[in-house]
PDB file of N, CA and C in Angstrom:
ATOM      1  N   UNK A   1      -6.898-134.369-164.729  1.00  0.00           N
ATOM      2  CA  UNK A   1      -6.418-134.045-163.396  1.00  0.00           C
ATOM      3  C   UNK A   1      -6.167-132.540-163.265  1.00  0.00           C
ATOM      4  N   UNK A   2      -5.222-131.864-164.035  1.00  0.00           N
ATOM      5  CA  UNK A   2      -5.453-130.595-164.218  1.00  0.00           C
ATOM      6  C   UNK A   2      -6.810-129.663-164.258  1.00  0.00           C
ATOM      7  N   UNK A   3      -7.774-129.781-164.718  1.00  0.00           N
ATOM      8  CA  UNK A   3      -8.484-129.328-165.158  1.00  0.00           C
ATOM      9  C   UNK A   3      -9.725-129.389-163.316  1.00  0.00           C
ATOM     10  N   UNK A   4      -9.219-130.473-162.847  1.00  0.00           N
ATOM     11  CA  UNK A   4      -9.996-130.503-161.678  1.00  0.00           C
ATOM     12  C   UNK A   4      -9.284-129.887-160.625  1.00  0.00           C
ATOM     13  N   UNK A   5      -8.013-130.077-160.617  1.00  0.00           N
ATOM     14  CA  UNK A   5      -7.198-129.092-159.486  1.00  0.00           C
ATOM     15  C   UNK A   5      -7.477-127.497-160.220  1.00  0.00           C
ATOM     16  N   UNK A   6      -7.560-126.917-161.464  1.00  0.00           N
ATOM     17  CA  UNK A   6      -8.402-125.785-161.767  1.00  0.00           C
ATOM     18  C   UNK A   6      -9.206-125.423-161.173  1.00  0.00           C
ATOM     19  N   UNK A   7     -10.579-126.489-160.983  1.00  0.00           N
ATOM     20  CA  UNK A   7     -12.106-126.235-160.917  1.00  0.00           C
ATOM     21  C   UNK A   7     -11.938-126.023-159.347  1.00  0.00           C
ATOM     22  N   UNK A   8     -11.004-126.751-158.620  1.00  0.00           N
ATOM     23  CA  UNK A   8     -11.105-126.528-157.309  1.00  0.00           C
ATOM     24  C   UNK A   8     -11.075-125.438-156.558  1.00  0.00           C
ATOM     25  N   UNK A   9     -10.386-124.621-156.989  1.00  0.00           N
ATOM     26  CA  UNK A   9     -10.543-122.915-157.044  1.00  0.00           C
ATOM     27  C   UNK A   9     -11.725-122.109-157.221  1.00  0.00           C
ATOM     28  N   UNK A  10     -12.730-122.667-157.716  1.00  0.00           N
ATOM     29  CA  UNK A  10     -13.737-122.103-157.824  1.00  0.00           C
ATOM     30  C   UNK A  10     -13.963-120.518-159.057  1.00  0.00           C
ATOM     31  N   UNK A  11     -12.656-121.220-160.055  1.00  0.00           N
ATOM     32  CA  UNK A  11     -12.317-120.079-160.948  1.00  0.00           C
ATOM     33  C   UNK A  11     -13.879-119.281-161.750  1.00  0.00           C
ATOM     34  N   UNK A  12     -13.473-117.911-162.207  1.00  0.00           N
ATOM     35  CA  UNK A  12     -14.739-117.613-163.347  1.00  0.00           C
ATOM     36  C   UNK A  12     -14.440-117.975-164.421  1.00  0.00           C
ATOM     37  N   UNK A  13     -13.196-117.871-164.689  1.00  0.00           N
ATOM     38  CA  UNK A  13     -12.702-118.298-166.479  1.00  0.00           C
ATOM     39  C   UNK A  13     -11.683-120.075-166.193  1.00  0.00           C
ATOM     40  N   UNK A  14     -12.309-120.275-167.050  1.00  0.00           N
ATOM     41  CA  UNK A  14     -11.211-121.352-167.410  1.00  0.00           C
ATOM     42  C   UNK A  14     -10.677-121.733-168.972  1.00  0.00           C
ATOM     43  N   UNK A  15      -9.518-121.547-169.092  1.00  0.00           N
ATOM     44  CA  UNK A  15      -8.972-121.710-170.532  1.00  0.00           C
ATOM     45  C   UNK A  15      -8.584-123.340-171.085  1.00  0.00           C
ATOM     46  N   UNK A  16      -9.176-123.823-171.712  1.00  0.00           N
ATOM     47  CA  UNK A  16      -9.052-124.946-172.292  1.00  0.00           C
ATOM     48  C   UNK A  16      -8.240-125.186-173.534  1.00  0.00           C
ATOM     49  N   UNK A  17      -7.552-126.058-174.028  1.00  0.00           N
ATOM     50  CA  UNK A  17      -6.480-125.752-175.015  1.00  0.00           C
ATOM     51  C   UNK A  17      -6.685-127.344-175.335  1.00  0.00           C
ATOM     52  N   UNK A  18      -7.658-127.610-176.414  1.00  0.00           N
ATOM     53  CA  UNK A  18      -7.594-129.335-177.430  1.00  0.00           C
ATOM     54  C   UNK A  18      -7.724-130.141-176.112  1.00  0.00           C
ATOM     55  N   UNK A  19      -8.632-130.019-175.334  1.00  0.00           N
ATOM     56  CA  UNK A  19      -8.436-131.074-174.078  1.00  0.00           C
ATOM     57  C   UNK A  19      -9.038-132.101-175.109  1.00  0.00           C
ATOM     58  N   UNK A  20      -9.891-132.304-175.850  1.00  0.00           N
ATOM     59  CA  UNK A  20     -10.540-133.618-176.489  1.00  0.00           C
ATOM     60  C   UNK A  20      -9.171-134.408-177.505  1.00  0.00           C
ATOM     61  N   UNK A  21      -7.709-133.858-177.575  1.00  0.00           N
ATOM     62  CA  UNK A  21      -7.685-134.115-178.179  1.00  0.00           C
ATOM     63  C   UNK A  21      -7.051-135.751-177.883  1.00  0.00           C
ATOM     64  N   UNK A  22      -7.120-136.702-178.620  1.00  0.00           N
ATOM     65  CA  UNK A  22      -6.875-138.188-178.210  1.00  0.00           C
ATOM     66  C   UNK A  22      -7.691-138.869-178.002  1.00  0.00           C
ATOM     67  N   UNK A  23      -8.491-138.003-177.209  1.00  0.00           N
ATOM     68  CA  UNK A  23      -9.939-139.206-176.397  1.00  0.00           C
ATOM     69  C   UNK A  23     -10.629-140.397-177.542  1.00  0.00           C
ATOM     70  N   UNK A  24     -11.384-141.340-176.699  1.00  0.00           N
ATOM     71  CA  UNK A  24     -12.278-141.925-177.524  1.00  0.00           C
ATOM     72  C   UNK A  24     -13.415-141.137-177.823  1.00  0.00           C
ATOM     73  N   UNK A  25     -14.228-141.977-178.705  1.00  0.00           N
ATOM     74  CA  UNK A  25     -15.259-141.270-178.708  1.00  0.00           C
ATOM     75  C   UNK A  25     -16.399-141.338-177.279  1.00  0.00           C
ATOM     76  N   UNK A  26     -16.758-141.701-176.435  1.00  0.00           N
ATOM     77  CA  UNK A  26     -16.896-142.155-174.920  1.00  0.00           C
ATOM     78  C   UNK A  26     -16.664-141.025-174.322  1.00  0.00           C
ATOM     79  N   UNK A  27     -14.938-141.502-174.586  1.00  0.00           N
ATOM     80  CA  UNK A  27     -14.343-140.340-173.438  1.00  0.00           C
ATOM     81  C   UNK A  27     -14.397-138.763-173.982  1.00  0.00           C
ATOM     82  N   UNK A  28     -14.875-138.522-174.825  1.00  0.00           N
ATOM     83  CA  UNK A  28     -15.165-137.375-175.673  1.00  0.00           C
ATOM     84  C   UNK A  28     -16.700-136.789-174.968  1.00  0.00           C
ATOM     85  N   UNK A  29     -17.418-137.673-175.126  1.00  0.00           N
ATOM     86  CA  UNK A  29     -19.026-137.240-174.603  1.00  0.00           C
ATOM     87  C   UNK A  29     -18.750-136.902-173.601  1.00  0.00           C
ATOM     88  N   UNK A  30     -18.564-138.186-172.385  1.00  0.00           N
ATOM     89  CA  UNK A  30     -17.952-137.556-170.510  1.00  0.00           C
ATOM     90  C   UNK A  30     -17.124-136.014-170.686  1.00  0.00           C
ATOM     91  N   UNK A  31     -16.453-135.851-171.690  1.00  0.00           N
ATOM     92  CA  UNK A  31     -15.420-134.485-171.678  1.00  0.00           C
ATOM     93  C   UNK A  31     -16.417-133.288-171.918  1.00  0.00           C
ATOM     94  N   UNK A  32     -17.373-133.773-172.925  1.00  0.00           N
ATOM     95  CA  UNK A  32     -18.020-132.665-173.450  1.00  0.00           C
ATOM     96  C   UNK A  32     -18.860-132.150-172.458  1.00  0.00           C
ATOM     97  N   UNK A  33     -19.347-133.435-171.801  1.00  0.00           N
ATOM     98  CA  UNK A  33     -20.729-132.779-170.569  1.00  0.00           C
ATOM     99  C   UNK A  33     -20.133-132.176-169.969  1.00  0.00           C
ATOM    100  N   UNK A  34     -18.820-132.925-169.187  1.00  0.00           N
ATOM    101  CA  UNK A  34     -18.503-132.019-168.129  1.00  0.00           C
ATOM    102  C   UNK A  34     -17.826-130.449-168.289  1.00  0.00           C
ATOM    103  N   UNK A  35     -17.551-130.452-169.230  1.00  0.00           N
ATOM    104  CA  UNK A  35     -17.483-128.409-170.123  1.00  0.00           C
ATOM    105  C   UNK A  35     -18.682-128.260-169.940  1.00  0.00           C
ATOM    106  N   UNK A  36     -19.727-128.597-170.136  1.00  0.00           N
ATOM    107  CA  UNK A  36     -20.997-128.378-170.323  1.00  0.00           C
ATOM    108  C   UNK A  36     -21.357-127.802-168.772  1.00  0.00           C
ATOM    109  N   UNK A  37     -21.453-128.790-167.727  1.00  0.00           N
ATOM    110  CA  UNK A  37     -22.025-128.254-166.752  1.00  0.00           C
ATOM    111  C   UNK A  37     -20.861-127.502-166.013  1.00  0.00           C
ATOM    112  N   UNK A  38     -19.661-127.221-166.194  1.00  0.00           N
ATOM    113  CA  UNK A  38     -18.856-125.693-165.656  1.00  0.00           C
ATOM    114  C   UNK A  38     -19.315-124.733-166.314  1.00  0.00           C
ATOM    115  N   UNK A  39     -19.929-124.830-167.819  1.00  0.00           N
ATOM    116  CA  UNK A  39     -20.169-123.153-168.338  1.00  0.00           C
ATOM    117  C   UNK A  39     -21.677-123.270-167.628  1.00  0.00           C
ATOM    118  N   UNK A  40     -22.464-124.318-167.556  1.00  0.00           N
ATOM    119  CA  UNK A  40     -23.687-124.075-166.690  1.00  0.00           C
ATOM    120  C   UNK A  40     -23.402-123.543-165.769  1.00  0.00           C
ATOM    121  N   UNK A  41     -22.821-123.791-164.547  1.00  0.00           N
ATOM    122  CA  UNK A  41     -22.648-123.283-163.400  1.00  0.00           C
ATOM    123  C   UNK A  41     -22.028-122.075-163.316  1.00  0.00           C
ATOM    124  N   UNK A  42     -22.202-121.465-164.311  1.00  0.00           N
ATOM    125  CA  UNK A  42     -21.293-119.749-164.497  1.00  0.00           C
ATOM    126  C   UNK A  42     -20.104-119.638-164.623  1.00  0.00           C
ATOM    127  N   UNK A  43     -19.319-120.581-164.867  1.00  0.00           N
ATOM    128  CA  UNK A  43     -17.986-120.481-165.410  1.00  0.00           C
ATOM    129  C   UNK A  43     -17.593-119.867-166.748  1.00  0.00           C
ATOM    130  N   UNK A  44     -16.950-118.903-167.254  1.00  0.00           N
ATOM    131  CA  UNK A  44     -16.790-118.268-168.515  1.00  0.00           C
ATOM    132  C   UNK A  44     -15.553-119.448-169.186  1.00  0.00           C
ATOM    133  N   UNK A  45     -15.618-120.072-170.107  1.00  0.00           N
ATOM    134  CA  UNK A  45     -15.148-121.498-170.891  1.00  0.00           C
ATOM    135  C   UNK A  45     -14.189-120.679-171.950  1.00  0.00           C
ATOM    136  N   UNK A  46     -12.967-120.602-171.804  1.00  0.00           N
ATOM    137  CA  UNK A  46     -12.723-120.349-173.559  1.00  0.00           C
ATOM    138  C   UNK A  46     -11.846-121.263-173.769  1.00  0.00           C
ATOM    139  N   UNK A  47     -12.260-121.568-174.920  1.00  0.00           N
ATOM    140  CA  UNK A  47     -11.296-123.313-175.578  1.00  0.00           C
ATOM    141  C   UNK A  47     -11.301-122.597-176.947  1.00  0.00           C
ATOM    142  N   UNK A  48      -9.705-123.844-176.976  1.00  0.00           N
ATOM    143  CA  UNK A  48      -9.271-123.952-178.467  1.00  0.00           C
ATOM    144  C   UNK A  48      -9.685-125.113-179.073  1.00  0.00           C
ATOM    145  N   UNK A  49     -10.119-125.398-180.354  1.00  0.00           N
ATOM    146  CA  UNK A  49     -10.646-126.797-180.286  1.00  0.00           C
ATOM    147  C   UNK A  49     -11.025-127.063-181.970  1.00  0.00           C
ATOM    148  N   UNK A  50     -10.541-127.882-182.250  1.00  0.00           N
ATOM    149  CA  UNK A  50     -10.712-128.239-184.037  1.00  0.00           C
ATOM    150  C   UNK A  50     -11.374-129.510-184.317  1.00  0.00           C
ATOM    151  N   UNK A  51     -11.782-129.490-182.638  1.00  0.00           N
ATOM    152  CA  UNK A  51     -13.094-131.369-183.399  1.00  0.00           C
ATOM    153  C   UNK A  51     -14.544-130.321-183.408  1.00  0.00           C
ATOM    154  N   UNK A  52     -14.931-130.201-184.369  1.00  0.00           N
ATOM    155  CA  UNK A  52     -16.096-129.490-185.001  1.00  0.00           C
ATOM    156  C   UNK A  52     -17.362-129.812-184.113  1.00  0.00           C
ATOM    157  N   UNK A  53     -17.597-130.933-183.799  1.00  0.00           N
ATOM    158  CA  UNK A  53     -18.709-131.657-182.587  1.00  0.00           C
ATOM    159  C   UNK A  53     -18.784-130.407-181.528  1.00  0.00           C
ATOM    160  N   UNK A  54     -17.535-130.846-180.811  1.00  0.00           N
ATOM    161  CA  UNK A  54     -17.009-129.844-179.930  1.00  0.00           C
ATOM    162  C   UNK A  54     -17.626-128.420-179.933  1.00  0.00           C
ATOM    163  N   UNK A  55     -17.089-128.099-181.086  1.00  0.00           N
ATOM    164  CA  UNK A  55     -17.758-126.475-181.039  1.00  0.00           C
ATOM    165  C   UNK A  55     -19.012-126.272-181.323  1.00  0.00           C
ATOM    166  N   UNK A  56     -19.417-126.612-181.921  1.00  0.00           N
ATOM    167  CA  UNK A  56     -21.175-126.795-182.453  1.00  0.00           C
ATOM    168  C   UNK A  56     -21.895-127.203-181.290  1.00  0.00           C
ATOM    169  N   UNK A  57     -21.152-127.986-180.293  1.00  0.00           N
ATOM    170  CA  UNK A  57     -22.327-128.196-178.963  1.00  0.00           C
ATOM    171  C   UNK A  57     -21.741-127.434-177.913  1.00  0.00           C
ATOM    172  N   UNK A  58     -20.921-126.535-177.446  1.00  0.00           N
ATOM    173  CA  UNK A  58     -20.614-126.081-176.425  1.00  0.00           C
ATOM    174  C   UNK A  58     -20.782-124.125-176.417  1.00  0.00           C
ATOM    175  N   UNK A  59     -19.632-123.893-178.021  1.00  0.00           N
ATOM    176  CA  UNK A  59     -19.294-123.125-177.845  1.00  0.00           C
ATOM    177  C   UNK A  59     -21.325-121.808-178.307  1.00  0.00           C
ATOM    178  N   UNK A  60     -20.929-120.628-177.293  1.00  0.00           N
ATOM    179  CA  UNK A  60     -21.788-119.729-177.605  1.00  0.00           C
ATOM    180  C   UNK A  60     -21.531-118.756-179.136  1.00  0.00           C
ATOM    181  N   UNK A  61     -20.318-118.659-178.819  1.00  0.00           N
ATOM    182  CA  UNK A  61     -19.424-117.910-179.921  1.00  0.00           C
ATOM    183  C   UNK A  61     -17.967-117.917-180.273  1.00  0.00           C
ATOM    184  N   UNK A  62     -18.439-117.784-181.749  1.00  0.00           N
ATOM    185  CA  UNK A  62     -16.807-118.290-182.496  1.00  0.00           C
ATOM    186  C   UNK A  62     -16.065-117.465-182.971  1.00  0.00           C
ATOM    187  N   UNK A  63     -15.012-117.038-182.810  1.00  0.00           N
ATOM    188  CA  UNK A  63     -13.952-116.611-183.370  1.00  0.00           C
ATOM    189  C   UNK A  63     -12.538-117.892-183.767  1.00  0.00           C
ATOM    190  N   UNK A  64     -12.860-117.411-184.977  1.00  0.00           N
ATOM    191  CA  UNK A  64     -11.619-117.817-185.797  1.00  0.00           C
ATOM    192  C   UNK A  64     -10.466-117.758-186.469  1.00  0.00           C
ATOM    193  N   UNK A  65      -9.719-118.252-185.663  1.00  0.00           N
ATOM    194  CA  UNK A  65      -8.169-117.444-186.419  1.00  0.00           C
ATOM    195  C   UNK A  65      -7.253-118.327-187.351  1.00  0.00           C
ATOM    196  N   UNK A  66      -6.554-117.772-188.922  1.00  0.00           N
ATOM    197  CA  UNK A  66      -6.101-118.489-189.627  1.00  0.00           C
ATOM    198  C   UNK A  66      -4.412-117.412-189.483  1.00  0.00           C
ATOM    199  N   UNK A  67      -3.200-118.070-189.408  1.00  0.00           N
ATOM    200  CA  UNK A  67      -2.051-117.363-189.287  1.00  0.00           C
ATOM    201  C   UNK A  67      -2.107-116.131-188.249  1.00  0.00           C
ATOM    202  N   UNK A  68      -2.794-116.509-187.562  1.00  0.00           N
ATOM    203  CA  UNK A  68      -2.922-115.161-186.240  1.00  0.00           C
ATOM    204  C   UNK A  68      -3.865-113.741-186.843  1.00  0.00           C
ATOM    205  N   UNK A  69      -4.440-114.167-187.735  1.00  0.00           N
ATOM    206  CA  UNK A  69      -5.601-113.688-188.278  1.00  0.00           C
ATOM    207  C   UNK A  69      -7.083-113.453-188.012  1.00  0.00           C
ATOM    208  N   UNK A  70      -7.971-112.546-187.371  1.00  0.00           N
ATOM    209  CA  UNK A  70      -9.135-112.952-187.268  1.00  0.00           C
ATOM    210  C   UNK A  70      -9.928-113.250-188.631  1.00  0.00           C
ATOM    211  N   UNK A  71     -10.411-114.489-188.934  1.00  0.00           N
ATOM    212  CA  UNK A  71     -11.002-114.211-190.372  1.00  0.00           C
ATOM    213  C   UNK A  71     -12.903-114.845-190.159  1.00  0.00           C
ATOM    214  N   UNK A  72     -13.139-114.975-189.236  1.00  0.00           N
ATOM    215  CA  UNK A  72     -14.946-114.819-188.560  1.00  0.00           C
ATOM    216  C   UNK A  72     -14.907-114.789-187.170  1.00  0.00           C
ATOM    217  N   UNK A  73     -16.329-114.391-186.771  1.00  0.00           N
ATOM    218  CA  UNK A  73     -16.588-114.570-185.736  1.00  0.00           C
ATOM    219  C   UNK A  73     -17.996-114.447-185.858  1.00  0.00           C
ATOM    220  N   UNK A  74     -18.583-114.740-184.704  1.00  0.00           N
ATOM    221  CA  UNK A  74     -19.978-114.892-184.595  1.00  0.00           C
ATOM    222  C   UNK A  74     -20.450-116.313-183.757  1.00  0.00           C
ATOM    223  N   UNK A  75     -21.638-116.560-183.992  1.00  0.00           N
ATOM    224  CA  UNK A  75     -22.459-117.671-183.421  1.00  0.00           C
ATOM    225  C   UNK A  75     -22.068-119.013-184.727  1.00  0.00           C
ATOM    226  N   UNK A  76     -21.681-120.411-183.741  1.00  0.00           N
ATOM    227  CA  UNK A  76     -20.921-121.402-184.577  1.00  0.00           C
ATOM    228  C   UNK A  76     -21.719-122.079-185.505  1.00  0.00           C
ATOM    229  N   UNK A  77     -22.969-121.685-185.973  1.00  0.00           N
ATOM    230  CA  UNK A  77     -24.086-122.276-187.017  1.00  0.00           C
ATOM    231  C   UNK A  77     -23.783-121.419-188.353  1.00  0.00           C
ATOM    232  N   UNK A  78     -23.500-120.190-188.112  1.00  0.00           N
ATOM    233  CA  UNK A  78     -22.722-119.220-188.927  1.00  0.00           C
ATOM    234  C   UNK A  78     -21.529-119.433-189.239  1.00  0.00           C
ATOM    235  N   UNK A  79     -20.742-119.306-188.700  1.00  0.00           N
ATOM    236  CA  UNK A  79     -19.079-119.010-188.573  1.00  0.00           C
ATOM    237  C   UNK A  79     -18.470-120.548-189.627  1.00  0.00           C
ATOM    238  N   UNK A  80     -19.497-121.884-189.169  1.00  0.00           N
ATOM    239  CA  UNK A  80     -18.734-123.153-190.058  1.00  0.00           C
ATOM    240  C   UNK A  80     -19.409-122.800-191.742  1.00  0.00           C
ATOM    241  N   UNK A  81     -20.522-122.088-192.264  1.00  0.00           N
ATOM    242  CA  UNK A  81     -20.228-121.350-193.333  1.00  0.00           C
ATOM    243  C   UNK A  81     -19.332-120.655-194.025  1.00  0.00           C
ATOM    244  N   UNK A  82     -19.054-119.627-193.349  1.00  0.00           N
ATOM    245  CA  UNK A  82     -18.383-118.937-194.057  1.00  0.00           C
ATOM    246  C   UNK A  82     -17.171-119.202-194.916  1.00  0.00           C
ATOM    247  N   UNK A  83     -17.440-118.473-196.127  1.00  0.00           N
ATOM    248  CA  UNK A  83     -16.492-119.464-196.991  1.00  0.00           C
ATOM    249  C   UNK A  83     -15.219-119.374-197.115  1.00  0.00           C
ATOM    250  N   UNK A  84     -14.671-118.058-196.446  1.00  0.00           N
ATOM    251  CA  UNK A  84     -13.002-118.479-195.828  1.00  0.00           C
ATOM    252  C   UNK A  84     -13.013-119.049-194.358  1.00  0.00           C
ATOM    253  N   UNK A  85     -13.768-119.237-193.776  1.00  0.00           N
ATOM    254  CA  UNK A  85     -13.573-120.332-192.573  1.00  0.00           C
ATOM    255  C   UNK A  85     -13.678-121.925-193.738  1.00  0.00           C
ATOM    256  N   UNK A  86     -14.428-122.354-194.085  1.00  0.00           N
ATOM    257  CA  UNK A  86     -14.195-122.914-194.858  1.00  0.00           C
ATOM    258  C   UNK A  86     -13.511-123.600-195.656  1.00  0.00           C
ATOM    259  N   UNK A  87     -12.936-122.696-196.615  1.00  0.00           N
ATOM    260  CA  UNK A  87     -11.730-122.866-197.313  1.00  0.00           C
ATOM    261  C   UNK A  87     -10.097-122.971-196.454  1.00  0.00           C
ATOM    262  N   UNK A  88     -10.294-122.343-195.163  1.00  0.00           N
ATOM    263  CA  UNK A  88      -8.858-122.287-194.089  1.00  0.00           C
ATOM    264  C   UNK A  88      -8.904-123.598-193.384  1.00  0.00           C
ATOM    265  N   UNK A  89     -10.147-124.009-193.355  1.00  0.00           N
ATOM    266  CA  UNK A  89     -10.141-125.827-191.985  1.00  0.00           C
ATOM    267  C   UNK A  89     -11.390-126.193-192.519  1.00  0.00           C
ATOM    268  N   UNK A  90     -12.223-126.164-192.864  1.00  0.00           N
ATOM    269  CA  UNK A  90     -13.325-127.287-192.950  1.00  0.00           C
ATOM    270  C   UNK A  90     -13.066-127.824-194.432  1.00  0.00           C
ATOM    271  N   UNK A  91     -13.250-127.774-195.224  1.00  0.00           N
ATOM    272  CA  UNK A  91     -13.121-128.107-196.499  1.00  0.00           C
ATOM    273  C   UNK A  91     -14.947-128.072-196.917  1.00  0.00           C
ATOM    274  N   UNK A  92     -15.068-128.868-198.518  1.00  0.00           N
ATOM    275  CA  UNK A  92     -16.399-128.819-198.851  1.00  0.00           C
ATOM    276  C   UNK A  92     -17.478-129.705-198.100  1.00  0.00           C
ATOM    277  N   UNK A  93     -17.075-130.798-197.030  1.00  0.00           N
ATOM    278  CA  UNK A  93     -18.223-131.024-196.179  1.00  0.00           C
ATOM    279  C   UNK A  93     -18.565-130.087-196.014  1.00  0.00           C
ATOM    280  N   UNK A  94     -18.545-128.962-195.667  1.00  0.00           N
ATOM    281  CA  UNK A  94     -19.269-127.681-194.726  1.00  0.00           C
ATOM    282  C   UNK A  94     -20.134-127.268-195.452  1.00  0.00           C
ATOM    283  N   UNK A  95     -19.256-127.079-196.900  1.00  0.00           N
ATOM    284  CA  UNK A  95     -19.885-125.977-197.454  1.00  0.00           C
ATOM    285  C   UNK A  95     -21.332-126.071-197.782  1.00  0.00           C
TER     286      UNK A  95
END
């Protein structure tokens, strides 16, 4: 509901903060498209977000912060490498 009284404004940025977080998996896809077609339609998207899906299909670019730290950034095919992104939240799946 929030997020649509947002869009109604016709904003350029919209800040997202774990909206996936709870959902099913369902209600996760419907969540994801519809991020999907606001950054289509020229909306600038910045989310916080630790379901890995999530970022790997939306985001353009990642920055990552551990203790208010920048410790990567870059494009998210990169960034889930790196081996202190890594070692801070993904563990050895990633690696």
């Amino acid at each position: 509901l929030d997020l649509a009284r947002a869009l109604a404004s016709e904003p350029r940025l919209v800040l997202l903060d774990e909206v996936l977080s709870g959902l099913t998996p369902a209600q996760m896809t419907d969540a994801l498209r519809l991020v999907r077609r606001i950054r289509d339609r020229g909306t600038t998207v910045v989310f916080v977000e630790h379901i890995m899906r999530a970022v790997l299909d939306l985001a353009d670019r990642v920055v990552v912060l551990s203790y208010g730290q920048v410790i990567a950034e870059g494009l998210p095919q990169q960034v889930v490498r790196d081996p202190e992104v890594v070692r801070a939240y993904l563990g050895r799946a990633y690696a």
